[in-house]
PDB file of N, CA and C in Angstrom:
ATOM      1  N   UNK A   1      49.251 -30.347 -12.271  1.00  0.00           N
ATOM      2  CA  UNK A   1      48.797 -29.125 -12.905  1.00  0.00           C
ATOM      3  C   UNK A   1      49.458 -27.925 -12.240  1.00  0.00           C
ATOM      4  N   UNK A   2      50.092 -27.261 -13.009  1.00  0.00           N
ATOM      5  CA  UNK A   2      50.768 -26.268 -12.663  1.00  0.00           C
ATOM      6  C   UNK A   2      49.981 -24.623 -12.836  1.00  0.00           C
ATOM      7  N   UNK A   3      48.933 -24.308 -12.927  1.00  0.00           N
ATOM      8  CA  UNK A   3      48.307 -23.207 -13.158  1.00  0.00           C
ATOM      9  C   UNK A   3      48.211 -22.475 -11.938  1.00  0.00           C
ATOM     10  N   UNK A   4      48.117 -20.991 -12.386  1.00  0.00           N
ATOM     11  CA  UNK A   4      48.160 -20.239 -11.496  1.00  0.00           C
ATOM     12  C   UNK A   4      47.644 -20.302  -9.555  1.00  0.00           C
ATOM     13  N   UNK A   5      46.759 -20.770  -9.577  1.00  0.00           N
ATOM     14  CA  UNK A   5      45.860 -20.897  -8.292  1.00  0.00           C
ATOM     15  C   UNK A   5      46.556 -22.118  -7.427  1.00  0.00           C
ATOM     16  N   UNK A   6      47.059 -23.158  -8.088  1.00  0.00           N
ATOM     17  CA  UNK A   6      47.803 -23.984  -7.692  1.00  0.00           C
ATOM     18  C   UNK A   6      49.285 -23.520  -7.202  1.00  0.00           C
ATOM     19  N   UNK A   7      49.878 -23.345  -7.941  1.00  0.00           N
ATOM     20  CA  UNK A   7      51.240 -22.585  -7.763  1.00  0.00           C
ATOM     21  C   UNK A   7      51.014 -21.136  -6.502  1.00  0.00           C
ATOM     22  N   UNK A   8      49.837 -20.447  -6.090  1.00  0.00           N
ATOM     23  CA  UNK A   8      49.641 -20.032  -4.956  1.00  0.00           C
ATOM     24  C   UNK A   8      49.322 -20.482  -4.261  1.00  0.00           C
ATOM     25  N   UNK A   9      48.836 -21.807  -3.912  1.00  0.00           N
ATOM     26  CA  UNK A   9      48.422 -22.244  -2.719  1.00  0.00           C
ATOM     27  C   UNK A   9      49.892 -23.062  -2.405  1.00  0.00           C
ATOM     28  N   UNK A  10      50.482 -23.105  -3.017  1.00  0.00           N
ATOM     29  CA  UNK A  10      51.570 -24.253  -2.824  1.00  0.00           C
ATOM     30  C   UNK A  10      52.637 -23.621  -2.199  1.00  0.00           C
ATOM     31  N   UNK A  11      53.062 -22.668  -2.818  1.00  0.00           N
ATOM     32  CA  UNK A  11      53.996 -21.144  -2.699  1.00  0.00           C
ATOM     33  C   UNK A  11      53.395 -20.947  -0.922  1.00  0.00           C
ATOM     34  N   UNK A  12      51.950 -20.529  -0.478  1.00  0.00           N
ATOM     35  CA  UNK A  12      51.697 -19.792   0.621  1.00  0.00           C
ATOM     36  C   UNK A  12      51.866 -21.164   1.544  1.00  0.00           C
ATOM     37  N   UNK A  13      51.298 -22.122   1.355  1.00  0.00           N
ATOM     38  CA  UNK A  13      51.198 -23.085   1.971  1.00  0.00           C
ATOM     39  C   UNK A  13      53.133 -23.479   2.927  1.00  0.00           C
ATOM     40  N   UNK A  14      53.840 -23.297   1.847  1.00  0.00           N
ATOM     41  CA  UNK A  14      54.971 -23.789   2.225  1.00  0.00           C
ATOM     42  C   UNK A  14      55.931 -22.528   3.100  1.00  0.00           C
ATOM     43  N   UNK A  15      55.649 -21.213   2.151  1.00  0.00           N
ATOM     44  CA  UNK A  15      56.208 -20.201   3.062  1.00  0.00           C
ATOM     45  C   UNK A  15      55.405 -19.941   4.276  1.00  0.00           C
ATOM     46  N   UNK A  16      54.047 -20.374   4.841  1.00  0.00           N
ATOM     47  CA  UNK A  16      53.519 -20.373   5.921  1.00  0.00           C
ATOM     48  C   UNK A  16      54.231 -21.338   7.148  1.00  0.00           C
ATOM     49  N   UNK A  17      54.212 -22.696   6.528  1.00  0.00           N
ATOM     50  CA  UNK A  17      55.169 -23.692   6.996  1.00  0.00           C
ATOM     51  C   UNK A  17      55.822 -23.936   7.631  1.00  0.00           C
ATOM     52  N   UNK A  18      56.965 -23.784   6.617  1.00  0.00           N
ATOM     53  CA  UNK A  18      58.157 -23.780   6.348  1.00  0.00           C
ATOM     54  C   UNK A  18      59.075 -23.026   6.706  1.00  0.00           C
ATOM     55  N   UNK A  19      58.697 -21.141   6.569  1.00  0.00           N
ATOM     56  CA  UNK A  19      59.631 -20.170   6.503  1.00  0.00           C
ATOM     57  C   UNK A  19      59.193 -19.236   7.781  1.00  0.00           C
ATOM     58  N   UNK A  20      58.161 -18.950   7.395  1.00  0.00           N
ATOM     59  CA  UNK A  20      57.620 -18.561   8.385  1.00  0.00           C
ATOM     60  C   UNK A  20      57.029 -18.735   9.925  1.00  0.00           C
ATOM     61  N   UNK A  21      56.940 -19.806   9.925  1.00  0.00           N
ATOM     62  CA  UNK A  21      56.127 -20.944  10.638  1.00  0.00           C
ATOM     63  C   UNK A  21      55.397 -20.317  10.997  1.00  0.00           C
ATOM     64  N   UNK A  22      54.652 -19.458  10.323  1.00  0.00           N
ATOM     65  CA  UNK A  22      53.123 -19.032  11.323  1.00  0.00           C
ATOM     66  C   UNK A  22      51.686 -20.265  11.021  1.00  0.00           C
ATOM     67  N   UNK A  23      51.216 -19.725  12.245  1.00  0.00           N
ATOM     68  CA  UNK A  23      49.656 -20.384  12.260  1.00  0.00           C
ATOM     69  C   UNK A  23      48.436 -19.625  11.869  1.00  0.00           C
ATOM     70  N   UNK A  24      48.837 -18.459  11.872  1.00  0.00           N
ATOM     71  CA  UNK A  24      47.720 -17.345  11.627  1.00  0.00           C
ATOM     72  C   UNK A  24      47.819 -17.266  10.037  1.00  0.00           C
ATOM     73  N   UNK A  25      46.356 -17.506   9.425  1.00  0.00           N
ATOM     74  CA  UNK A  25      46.962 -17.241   8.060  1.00  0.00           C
ATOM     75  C   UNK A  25      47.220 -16.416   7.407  1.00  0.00           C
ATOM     76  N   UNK A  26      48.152 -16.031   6.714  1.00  0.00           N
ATOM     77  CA  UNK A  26      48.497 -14.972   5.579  1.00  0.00           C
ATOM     78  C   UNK A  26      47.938 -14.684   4.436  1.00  0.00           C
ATOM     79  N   UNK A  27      48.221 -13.164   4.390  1.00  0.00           N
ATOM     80  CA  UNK A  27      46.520 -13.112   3.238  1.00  0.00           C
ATOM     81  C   UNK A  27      48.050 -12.523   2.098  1.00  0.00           C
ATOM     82  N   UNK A  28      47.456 -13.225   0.692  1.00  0.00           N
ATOM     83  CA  UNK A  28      47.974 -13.215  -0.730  1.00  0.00           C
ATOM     84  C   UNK A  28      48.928 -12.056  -0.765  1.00  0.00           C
ATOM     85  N   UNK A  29      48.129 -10.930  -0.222  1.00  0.00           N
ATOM     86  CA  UNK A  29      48.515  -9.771  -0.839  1.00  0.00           C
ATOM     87  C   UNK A  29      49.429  -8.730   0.578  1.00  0.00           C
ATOM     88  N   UNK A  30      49.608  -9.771   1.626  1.00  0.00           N
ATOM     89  CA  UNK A  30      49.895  -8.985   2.698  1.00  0.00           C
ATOM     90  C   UNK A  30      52.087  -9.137   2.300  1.00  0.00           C
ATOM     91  N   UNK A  31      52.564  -8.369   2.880  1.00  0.00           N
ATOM     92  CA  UNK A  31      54.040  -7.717   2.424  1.00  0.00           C
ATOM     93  C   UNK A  31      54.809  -9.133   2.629  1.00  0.00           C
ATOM     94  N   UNK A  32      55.823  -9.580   2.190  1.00  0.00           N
ATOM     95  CA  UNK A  32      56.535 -11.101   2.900  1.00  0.00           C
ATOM     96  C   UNK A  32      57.154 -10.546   3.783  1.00  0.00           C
ATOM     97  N   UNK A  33      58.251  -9.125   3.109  1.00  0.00           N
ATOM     98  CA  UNK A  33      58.550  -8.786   4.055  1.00  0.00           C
ATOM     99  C   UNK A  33      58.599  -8.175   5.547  1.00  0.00           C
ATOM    100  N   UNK A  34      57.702  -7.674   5.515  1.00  0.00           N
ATOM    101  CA  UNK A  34      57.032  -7.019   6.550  1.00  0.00           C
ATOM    102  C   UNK A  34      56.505  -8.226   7.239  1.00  0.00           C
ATOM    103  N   UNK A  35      56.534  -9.473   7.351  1.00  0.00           N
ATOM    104  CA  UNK A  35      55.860 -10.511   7.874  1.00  0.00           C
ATOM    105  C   UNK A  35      57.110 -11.563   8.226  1.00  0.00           C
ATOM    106  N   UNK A  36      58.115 -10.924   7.900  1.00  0.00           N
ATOM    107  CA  UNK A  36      59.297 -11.885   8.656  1.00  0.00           C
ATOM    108  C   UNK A  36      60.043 -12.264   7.581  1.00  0.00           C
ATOM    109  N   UNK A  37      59.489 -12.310   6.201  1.00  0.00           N
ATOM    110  CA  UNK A  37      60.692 -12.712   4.959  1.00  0.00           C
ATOM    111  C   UNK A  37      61.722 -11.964   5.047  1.00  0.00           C
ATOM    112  N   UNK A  38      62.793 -12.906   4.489  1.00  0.00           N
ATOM    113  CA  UNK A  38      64.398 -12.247   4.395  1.00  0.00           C
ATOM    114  C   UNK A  38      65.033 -12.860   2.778  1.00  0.00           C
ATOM    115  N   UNK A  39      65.912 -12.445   2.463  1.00  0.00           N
ATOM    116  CA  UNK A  39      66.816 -13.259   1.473  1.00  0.00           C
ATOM    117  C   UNK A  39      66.899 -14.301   1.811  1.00  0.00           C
ATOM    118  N   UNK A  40      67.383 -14.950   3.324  1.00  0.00           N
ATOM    119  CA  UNK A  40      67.642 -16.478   3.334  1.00  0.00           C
ATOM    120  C   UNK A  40      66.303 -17.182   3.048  1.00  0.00           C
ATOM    121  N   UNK A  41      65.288 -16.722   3.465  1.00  0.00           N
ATOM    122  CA  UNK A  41      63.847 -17.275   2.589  1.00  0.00           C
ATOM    123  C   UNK A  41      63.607 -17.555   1.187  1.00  0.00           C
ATOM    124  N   UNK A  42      63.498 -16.376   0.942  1.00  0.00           N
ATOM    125  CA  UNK A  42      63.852 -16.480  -0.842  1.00  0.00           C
ATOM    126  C   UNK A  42      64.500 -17.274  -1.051  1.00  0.00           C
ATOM    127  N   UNK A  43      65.736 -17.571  -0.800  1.00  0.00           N
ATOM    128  CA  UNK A  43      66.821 -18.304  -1.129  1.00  0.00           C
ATOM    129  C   UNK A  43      65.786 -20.055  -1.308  1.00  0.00           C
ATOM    130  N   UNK A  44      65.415 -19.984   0.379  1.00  0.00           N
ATOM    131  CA  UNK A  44      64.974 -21.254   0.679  1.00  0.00           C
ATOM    132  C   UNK A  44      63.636 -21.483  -0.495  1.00  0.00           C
ATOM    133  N   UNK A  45      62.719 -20.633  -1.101  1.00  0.00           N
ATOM    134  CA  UNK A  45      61.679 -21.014  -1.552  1.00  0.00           C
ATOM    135  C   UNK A  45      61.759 -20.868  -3.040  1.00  0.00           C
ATOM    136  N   UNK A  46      63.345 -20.091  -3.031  1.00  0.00           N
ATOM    137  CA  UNK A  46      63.215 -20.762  -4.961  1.00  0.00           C
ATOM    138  C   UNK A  46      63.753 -22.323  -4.746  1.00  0.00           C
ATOM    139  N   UNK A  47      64.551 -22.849  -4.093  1.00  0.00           N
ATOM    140  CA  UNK A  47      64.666 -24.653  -4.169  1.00  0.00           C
ATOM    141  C   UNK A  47      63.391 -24.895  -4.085  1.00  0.00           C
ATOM    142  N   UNK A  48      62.442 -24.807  -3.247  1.00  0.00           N
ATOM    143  CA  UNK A  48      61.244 -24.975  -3.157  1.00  0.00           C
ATOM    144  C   UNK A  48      60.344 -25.094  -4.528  1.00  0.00           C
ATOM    145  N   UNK A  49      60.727 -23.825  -5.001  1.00  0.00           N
ATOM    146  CA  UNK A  49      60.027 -23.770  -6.683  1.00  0.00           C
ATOM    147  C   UNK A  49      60.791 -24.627  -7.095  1.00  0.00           C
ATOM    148  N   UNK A  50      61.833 -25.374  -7.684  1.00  0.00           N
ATOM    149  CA  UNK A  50      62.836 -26.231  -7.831  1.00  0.00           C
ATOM    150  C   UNK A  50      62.067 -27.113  -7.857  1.00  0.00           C
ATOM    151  N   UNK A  51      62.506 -27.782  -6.648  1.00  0.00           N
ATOM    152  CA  UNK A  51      61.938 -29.074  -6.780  1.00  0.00           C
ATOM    153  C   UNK A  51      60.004 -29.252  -6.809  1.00  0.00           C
ATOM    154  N   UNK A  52      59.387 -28.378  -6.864  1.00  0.00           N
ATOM    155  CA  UNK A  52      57.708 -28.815  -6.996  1.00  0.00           C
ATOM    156  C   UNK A  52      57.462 -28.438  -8.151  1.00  0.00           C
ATOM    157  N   UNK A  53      58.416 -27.344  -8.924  1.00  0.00           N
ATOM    158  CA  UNK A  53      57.700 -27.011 -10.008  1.00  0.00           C
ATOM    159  C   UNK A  53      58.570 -27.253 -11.342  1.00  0.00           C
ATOM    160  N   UNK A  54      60.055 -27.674 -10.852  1.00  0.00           N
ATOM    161  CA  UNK A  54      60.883 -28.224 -11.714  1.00  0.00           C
ATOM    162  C   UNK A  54      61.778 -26.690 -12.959  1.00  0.00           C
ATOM    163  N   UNK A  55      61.733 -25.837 -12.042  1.00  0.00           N
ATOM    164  CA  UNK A  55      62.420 -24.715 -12.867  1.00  0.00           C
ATOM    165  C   UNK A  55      62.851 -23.944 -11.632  1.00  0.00           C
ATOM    166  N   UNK A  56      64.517 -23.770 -12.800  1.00  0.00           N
ATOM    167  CA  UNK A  56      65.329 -23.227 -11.897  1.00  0.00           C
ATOM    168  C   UNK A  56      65.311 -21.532 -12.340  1.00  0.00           C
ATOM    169  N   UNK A  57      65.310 -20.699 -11.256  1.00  0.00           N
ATOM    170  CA  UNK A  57      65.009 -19.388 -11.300  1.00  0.00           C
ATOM    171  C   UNK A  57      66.387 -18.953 -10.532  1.00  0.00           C
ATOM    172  N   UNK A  58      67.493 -18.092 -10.920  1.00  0.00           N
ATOM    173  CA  UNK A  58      68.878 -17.639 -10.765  1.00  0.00           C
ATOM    174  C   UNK A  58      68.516 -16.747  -9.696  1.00  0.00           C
ATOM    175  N   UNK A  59      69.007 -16.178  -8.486  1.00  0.00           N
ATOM    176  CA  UNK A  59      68.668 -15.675  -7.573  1.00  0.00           C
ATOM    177  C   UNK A  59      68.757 -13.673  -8.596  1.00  0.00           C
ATOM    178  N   UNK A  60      69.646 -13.812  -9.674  1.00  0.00           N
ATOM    179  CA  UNK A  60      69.759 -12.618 -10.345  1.00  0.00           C
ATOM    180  C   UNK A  60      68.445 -12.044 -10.776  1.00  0.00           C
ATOM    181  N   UNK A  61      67.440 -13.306 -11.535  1.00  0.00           N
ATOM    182  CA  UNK A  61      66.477 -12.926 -12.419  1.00  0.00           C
ATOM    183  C   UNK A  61      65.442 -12.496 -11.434  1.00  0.00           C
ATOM    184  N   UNK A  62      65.505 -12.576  -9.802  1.00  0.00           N
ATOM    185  CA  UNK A  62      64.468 -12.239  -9.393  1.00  0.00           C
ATOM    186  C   UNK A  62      64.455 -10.604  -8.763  1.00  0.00           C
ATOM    187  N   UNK A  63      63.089  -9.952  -8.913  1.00  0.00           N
ATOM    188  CA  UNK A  63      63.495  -8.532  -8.341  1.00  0.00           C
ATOM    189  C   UNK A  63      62.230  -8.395  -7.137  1.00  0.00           C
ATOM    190  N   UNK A  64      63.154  -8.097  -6.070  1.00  0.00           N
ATOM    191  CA  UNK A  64      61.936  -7.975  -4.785  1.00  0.00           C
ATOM    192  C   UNK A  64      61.083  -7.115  -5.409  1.00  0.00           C
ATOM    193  N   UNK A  65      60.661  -6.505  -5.838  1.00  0.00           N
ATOM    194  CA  UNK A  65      59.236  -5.999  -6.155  1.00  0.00           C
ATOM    195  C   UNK A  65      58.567  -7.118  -6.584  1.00  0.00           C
ATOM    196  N   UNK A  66      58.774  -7.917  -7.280  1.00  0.00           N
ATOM    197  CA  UNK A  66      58.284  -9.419  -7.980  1.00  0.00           C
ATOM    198  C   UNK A  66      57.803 -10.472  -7.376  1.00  0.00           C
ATOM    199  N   UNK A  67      58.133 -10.158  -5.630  1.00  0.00           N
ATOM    200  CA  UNK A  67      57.928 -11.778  -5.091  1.00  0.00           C
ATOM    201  C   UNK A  67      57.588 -10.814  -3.416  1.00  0.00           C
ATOM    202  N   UNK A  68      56.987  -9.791  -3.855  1.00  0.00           N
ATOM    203  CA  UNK A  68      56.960  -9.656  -2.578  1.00  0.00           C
ATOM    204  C   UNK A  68      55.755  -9.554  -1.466  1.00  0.00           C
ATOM    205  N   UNK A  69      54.612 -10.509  -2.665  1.00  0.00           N
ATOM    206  CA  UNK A  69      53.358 -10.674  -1.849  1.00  0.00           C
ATOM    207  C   UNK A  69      53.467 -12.549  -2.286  1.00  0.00           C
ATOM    208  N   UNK A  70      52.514 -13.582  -1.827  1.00  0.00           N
ATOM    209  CA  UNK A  70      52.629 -14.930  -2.223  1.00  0.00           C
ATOM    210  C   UNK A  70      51.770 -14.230  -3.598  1.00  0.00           C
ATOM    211  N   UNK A  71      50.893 -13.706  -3.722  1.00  0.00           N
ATOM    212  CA  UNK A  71      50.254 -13.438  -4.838  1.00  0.00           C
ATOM    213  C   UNK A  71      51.172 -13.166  -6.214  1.00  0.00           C
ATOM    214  N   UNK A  72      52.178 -11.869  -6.145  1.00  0.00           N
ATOM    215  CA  UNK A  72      52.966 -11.718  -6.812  1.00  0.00           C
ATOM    216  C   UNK A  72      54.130 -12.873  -7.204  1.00  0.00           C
ATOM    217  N   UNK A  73      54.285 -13.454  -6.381  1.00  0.00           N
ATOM    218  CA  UNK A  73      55.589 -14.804  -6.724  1.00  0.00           C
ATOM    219  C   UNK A  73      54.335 -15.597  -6.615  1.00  0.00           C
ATOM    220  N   UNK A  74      53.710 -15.571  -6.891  1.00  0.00           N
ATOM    221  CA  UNK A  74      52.963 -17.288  -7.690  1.00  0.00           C
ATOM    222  C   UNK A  74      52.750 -16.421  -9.495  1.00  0.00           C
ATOM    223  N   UNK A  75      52.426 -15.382  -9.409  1.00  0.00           N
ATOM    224  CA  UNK A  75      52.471 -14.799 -11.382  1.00  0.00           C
ATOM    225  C   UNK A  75      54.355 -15.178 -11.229  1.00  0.00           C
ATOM    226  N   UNK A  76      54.841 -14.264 -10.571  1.00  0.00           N
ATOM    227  CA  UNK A  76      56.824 -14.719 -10.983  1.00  0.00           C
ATOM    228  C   UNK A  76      56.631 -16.113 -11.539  1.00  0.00           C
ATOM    229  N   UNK A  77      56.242 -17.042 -10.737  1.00  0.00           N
ATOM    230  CA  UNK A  77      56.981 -18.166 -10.685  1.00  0.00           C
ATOM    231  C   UNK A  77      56.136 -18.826 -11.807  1.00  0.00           C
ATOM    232  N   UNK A  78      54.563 -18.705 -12.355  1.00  0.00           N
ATOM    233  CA  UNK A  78      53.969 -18.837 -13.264  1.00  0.00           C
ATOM    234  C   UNK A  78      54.366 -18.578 -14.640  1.00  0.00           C
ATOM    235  N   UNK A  79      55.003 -17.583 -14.526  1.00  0.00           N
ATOM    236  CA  UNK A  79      55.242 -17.433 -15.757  1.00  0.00           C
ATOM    237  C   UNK A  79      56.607 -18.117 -16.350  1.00  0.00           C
ATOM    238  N   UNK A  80      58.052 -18.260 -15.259  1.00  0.00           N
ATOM    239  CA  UNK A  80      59.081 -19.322 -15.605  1.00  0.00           C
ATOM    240  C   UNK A  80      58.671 -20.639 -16.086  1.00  0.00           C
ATOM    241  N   UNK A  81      57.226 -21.099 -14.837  1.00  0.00           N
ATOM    242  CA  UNK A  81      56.996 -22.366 -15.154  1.00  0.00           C
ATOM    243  C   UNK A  81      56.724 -22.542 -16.627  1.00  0.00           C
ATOM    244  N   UNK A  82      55.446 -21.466 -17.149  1.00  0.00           N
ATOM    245  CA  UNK A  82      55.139 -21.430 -18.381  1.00  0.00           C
ATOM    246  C   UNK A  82      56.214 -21.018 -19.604  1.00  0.00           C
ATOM    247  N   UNK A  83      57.349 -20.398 -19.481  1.00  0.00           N
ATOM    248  CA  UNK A  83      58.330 -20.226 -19.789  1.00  0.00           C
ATOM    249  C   UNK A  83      58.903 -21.119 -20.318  1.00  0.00           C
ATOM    250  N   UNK A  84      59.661 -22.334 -19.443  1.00  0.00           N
ATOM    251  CA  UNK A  84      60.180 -23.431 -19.648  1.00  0.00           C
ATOM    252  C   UNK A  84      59.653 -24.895 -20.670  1.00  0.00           C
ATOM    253  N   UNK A  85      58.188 -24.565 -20.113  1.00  0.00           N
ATOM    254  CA  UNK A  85      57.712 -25.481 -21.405  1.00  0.00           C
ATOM    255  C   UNK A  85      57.868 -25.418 -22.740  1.00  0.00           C
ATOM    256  N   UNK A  86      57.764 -23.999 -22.926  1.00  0.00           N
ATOM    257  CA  UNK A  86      58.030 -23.164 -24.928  1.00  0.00           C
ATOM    258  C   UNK A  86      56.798 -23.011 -24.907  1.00  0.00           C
TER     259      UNK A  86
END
């Protein structure tokens, strides 16, 4: 199931992880960038959307205002997902 709430926990879960490696948790709405995100992140967490959510997102179509809370890139990435189906 790909719905919204899912696609944020999955998104924070992995940029907590993964990118970030913090232990302290990150709240939805707090900045990526301001918390250590860079382009090579992004980079790393659209494969990420890739392979869990099976849609490919062009590094063009994305605009940092769009992805720059986990809150905001789980609607981004929600709506490609929903996108792709028709």
């Amino acid at each position: 199931m790909n719905d919204l709430a899912t696609i944020q926990k999955a998104l924070g879960d992995h940029i907590m992880a993964e990118i970030l490696l913090r232990k302290t948790p990150l709240g939805d709405d707090e900045d990526l960038f301001a918390a250590g995100f860079d382009s090579l992140s992004l980079s790393r967490v659209l494969v990420f959307v890739e392979e869990r959510f099976g849609v490919v997102i062009p590094d063009q179509d994305v605009v940092l205002d769009e992805v720059s809370t986990v809150s905001k890139m789980a609607r981004f990435v929600e709506e490609r997902v929903r996108s792709a189906k028709g």
